[in-house]
PDB file of N, CA and C in Angstrom:
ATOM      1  N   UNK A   1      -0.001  -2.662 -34.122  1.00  0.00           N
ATOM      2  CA  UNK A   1      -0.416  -3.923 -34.717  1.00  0.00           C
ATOM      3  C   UNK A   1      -1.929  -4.085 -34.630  1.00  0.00           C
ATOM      4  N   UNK A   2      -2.455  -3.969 -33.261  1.00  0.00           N
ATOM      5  CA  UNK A   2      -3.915  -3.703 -33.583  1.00  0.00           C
ATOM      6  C   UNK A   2      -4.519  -2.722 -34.163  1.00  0.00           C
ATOM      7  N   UNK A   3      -4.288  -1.302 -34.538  1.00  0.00           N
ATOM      8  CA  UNK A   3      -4.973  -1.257 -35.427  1.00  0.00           C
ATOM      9  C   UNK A   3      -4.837  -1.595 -36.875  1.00  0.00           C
ATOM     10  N   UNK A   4      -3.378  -1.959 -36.978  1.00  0.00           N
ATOM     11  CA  UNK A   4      -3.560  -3.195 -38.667  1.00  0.00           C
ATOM     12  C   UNK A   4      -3.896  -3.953 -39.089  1.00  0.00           C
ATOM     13  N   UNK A   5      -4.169  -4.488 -38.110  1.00  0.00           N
ATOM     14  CA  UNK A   5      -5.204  -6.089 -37.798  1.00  0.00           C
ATOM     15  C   UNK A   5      -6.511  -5.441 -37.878  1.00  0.00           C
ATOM     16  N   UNK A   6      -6.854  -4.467 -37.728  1.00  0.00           N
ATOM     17  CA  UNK A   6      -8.637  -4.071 -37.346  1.00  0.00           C
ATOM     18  C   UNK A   6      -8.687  -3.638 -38.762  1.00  0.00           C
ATOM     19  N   UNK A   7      -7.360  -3.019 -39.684  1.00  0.00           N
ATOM     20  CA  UNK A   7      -7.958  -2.156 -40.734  1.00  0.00           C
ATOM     21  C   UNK A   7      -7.891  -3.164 -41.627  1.00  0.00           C
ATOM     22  N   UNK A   8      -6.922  -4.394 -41.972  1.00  0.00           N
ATOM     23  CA  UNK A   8      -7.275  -5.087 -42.922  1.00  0.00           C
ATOM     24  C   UNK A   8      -8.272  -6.352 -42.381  1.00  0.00           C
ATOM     25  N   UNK A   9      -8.504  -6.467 -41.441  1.00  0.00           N
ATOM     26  CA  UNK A   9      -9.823  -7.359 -41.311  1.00  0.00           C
ATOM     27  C   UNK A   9     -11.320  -6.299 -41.657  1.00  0.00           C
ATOM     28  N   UNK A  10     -11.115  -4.833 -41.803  1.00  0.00           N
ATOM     29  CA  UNK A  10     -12.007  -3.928 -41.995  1.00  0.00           C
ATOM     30  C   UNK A  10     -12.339  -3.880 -43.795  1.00  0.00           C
ATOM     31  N   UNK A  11     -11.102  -4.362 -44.461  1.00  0.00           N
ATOM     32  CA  UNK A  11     -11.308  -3.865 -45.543  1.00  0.00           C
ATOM     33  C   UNK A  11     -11.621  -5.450 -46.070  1.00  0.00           C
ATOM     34  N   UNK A  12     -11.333  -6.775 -45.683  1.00  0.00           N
ATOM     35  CA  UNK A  12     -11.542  -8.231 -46.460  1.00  0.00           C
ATOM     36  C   UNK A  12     -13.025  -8.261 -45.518  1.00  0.00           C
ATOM     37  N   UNK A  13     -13.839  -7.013 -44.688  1.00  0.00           N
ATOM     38  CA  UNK A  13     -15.577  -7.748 -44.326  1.00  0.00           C
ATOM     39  C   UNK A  13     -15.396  -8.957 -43.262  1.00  0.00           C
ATOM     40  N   UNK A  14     -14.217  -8.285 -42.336  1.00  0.00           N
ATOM     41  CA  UNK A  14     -14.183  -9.251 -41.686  1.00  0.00           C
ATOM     42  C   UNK A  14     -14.114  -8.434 -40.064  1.00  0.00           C
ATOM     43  N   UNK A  15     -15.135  -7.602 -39.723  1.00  0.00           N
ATOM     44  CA  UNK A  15     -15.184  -6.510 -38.823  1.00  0.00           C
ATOM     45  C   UNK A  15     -15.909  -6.947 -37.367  1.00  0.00           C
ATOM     46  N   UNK A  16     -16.686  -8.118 -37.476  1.00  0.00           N
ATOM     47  CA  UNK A  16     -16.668  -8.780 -36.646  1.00  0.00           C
ATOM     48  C   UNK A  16     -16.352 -10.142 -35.983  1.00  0.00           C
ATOM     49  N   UNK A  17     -14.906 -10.414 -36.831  1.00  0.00           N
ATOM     50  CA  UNK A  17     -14.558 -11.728 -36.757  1.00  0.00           C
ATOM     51  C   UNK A  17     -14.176 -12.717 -35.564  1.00  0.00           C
ATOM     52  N   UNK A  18     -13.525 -11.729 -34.597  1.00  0.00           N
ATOM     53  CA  UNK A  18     -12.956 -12.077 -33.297  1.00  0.00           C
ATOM     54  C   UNK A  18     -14.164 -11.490 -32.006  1.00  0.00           C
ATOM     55  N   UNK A  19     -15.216 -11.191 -32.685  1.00  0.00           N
ATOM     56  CA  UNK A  19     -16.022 -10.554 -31.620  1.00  0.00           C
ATOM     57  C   UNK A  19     -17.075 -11.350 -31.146  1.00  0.00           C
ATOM     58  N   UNK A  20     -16.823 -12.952 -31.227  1.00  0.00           N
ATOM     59  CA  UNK A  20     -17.741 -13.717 -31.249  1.00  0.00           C
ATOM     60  C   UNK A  20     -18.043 -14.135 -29.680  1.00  0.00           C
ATOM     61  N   UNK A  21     -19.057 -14.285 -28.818  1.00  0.00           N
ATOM     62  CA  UNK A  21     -19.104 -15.053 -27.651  1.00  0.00           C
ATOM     63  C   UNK A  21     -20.176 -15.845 -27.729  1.00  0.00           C
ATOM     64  N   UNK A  22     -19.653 -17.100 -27.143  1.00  0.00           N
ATOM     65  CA  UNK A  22     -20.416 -18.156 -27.672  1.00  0.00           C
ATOM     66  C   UNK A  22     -19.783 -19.391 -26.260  1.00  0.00           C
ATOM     67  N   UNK A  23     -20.713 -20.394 -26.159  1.00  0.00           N
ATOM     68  CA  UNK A  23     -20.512 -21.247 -25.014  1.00  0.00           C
ATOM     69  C   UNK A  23     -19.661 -22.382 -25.482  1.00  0.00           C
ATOM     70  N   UNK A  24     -18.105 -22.077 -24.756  1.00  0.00           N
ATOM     71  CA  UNK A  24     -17.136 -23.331 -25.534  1.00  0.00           C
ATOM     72  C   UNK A  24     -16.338 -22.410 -26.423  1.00  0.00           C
ATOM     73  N   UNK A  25     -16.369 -21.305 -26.377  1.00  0.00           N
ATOM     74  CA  UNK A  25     -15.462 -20.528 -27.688  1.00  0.00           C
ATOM     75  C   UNK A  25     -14.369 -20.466 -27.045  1.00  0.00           C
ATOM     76  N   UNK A  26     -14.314 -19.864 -25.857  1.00  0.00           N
ATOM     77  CA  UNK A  26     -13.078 -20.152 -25.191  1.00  0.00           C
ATOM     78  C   UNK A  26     -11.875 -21.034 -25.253  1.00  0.00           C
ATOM     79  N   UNK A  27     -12.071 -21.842 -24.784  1.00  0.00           N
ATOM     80  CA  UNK A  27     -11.941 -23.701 -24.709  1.00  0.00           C
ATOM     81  C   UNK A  27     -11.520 -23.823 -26.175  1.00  0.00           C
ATOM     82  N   UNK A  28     -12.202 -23.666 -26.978  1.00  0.00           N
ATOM     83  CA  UNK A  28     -11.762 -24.035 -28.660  1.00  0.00           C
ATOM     84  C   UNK A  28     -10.303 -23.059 -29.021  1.00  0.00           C
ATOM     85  N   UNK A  29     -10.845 -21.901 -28.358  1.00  0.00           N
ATOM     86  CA  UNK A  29      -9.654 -21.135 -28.991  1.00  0.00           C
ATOM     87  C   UNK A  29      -7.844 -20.789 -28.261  1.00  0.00           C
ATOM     88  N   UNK A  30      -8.342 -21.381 -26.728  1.00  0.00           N
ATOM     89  CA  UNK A  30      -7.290 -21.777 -26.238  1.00  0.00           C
ATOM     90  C   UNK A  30      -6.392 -23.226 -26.984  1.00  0.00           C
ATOM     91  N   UNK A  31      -7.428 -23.985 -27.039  1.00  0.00           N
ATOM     92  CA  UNK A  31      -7.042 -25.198 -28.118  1.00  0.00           C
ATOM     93  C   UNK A  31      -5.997 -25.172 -29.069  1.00  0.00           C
ATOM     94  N   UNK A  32      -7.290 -24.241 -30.086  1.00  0.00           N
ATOM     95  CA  UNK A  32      -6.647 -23.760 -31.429  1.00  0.00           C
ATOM     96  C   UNK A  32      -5.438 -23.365 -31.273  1.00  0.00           C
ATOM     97  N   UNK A  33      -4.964 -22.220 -30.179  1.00  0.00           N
ATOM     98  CA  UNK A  33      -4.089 -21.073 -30.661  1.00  0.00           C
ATOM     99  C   UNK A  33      -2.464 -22.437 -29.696  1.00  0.00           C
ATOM    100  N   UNK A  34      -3.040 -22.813 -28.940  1.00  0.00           N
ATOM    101  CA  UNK A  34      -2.067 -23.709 -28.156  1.00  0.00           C
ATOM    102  C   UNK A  34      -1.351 -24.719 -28.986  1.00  0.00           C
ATOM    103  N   UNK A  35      -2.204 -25.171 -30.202  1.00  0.00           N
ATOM    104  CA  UNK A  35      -1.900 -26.174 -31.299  1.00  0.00           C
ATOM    105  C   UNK A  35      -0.769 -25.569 -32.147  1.00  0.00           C
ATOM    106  N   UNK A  36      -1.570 -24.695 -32.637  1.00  0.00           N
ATOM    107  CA  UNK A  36      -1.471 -23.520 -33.971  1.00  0.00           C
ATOM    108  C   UNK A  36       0.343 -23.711 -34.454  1.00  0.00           C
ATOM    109  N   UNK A  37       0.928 -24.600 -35.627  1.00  0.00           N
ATOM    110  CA  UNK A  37       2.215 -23.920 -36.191  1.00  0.00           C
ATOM    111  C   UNK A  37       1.932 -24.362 -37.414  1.00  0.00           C
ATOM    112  N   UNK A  38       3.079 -23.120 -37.707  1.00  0.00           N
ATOM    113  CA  UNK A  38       3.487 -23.169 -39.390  1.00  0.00           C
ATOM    114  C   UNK A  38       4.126 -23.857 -39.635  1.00  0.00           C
ATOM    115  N   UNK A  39       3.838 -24.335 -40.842  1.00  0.00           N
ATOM    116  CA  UNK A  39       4.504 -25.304 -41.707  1.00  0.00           C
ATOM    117  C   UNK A  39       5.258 -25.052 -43.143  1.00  0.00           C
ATOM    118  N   UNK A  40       6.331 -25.986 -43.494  1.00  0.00           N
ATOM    119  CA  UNK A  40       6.494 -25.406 -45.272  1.00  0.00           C
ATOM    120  C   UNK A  40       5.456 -25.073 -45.750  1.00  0.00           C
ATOM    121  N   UNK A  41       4.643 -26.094 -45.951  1.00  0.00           N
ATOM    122  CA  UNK A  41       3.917 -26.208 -47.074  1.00  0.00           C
ATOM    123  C   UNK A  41       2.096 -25.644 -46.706  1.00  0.00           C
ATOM    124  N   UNK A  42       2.280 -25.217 -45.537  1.00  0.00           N
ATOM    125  CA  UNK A  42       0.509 -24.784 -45.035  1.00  0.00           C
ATOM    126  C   UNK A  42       0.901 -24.572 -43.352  1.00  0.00           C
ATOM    127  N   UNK A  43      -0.183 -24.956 -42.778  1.00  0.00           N
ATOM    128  CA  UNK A  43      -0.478 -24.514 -40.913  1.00  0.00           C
ATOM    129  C   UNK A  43      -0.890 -26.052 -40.409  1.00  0.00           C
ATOM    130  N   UNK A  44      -1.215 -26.071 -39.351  1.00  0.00           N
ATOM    131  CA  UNK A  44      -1.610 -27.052 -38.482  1.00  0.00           C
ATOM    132  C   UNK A  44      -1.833 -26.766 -36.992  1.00  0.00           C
ATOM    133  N   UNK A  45      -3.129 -27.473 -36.776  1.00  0.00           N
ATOM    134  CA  UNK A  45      -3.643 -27.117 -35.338  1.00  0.00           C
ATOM    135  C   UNK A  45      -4.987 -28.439 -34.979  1.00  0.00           C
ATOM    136  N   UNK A  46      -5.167 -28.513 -33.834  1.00  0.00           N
ATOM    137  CA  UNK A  46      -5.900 -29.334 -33.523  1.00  0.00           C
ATOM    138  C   UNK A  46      -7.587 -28.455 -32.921  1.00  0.00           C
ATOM    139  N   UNK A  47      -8.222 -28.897 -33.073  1.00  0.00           N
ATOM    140  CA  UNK A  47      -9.756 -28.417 -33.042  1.00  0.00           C
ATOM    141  C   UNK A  47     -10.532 -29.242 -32.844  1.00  0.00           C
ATOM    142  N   UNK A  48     -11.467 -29.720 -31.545  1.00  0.00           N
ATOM    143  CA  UNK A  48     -12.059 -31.048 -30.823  1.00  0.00           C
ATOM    144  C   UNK A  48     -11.302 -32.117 -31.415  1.00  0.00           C
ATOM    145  N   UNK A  49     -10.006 -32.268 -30.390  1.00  0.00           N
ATOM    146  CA  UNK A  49      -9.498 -33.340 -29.871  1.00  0.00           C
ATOM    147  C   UNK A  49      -9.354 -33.641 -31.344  1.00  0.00           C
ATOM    148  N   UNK A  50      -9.259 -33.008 -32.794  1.00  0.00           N
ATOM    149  CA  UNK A  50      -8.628 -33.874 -33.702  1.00  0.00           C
ATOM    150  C   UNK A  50      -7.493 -33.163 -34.440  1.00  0.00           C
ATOM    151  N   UNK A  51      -6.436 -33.501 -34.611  1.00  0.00           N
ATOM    152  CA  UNK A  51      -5.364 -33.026 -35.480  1.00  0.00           C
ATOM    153  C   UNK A  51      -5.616 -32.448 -37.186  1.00  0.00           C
ATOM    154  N   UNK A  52      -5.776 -31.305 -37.428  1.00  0.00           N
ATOM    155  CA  UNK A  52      -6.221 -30.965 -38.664  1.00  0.00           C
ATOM    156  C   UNK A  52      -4.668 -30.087 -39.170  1.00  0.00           C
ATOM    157  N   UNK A  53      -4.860 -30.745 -40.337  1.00  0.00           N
ATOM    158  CA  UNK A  53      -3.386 -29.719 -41.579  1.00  0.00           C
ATOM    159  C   UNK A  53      -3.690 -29.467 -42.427  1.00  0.00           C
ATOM    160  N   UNK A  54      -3.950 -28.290 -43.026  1.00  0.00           N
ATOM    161  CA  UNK A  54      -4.076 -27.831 -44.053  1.00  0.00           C
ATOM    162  C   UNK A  54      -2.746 -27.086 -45.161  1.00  0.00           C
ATOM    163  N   UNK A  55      -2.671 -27.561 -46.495  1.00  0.00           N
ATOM    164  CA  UNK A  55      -2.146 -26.572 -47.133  1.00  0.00           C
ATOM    165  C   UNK A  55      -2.338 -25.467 -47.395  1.00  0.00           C
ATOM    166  N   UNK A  56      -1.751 -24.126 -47.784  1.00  0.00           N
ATOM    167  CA  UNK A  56      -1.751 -23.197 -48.060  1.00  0.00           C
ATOM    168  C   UNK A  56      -3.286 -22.985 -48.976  1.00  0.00           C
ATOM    169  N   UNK A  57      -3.180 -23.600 -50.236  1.00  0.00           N
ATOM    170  CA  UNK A  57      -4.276 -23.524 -51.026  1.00  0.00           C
ATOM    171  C   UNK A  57      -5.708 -24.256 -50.500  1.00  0.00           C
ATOM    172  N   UNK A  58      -5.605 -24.966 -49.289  1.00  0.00           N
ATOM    173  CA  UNK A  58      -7.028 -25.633 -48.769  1.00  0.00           C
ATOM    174  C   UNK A  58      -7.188 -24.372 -48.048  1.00  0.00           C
ATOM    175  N   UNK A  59      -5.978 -24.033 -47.128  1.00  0.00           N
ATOM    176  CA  UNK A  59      -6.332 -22.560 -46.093  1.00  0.00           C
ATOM    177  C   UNK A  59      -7.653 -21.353 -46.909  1.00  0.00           C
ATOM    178  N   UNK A  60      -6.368 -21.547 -47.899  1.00  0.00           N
ATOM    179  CA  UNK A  60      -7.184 -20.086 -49.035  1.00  0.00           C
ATOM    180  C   UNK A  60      -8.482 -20.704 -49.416  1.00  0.00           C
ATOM    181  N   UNK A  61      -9.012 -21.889 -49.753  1.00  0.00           N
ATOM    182  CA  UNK A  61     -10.222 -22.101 -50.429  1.00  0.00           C
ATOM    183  C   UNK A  61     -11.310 -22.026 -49.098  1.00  0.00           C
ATOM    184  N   UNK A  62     -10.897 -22.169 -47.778  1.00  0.00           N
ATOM    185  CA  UNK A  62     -11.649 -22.303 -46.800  1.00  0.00           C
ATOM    186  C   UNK A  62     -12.028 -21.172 -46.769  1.00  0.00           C
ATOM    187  N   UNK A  63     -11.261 -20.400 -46.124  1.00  0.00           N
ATOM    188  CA  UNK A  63     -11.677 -19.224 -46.020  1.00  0.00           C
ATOM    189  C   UNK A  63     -12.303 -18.188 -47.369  1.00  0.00           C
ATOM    190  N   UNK A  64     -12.356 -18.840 -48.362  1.00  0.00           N
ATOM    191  CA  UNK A  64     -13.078 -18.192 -49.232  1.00  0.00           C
ATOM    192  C   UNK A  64     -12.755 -17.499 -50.079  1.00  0.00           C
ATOM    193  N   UNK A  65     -11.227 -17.038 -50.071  1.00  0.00           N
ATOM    194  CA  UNK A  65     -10.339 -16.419 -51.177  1.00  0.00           C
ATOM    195  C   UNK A  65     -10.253 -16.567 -52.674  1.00  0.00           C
ATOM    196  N   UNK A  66     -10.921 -16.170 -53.411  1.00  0.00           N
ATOM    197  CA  UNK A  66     -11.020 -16.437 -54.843  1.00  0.00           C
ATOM    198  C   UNK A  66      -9.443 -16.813 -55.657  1.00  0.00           C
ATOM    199  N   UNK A  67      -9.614 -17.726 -56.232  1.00  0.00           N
ATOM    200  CA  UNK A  67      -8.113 -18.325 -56.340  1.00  0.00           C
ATOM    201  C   UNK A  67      -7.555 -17.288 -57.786  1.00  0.00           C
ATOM    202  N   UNK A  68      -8.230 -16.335 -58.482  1.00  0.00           N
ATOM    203  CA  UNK A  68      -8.445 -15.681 -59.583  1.00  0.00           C
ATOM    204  C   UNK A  68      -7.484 -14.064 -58.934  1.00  0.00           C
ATOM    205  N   UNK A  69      -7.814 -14.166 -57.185  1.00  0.00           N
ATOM    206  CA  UNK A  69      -8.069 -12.852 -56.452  1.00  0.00           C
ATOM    207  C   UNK A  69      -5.999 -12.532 -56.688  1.00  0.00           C
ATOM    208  N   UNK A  70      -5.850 -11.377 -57.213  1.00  0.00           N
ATOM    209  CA  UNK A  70      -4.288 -10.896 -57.029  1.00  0.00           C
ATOM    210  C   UNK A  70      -4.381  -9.921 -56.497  1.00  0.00           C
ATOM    211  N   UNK A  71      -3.687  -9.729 -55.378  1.00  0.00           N
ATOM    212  CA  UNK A  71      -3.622  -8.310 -54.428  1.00  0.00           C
ATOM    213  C   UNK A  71      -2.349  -7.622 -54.700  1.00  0.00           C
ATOM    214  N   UNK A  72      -1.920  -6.279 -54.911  1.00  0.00           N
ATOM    215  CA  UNK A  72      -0.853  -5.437 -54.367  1.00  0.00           C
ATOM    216  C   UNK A  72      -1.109  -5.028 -53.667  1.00  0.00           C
ATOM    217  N   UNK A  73      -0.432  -5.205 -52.637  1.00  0.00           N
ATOM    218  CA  UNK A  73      -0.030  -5.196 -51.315  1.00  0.00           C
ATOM    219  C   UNK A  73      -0.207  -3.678 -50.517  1.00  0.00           C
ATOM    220  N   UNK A  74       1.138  -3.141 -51.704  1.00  0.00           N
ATOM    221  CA  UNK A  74       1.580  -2.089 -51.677  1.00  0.00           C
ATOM    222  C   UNK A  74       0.506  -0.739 -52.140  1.00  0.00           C
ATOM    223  N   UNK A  75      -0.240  -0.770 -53.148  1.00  0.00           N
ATOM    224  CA  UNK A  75      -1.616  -0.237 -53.148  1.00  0.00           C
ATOM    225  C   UNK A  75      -2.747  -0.233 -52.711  1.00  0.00           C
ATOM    226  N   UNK A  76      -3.055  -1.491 -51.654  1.00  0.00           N
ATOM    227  CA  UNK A  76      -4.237  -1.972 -51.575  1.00  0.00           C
ATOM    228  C   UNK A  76      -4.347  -1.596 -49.770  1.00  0.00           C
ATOM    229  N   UNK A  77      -2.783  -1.908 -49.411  1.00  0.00           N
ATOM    230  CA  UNK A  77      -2.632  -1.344 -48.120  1.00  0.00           C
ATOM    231  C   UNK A  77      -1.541  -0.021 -47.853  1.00  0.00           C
ATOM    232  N   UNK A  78      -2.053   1.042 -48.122  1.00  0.00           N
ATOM    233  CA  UNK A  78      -0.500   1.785 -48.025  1.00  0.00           C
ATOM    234  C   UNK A  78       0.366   2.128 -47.174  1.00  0.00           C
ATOM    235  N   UNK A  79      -0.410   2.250 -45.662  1.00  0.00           N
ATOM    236  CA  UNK A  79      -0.232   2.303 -44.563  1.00  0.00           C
ATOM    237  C   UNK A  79       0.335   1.104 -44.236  1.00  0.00           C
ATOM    238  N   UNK A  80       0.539  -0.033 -44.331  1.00  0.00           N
ATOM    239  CA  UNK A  80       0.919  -1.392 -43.860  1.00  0.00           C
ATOM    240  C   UNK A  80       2.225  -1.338 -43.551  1.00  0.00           C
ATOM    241  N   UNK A  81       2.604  -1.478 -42.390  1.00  0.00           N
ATOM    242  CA  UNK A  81       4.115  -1.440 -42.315  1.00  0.00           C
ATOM    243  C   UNK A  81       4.532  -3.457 -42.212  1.00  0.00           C
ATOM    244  N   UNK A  82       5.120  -3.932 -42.977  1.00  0.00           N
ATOM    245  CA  UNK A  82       5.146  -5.179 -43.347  1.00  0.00           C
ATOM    246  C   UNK A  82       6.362  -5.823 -42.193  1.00  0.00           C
ATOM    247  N   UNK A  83       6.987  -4.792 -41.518  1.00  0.00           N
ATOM    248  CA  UNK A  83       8.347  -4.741 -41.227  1.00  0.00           C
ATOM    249  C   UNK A  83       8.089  -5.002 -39.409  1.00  0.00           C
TER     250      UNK A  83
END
């Protein structure tokens, strides 16, 4: 699993995403991940003491995903074991 996680955060430019240290990152991300569930319709988690929900399509616009962007899966990752 980690290295599937390293190769598609390698291929979306996202190679130093989790490599951050910073004062309070901790603390936030114990937060975050302690909050953190899925939902029908999007995720939800709390981040300084405030309750945040996002839908699916706010998720995708945050993070920057071109709403135009169509991936196969199956070509784009071939190695991916989905299973």
């Amino acid at each position: 699993m980690d290295t599937e996680v390293d190769l598609i955060f390698q291929m979306v430019g996202w190679t130093n995403f989790w490599d951050i240290i910073e004062l309070g990152s901790h603390l936030l991300t114990n937060e975050f991940l302690c909050t953190f569930a899925i939902l029908r319709g999007g995720i939800a988690f709390r981040m300084f003491k405030q309750d945040i929900m996002l839908s699916w399509r706010e998720l995708s616009d945050h993070l920057g995903f071109s709403s135009r962007c169509i991936l196969d899966i199956d070509s784009d990752l071939p190695n991916f074991e989905r299973h």
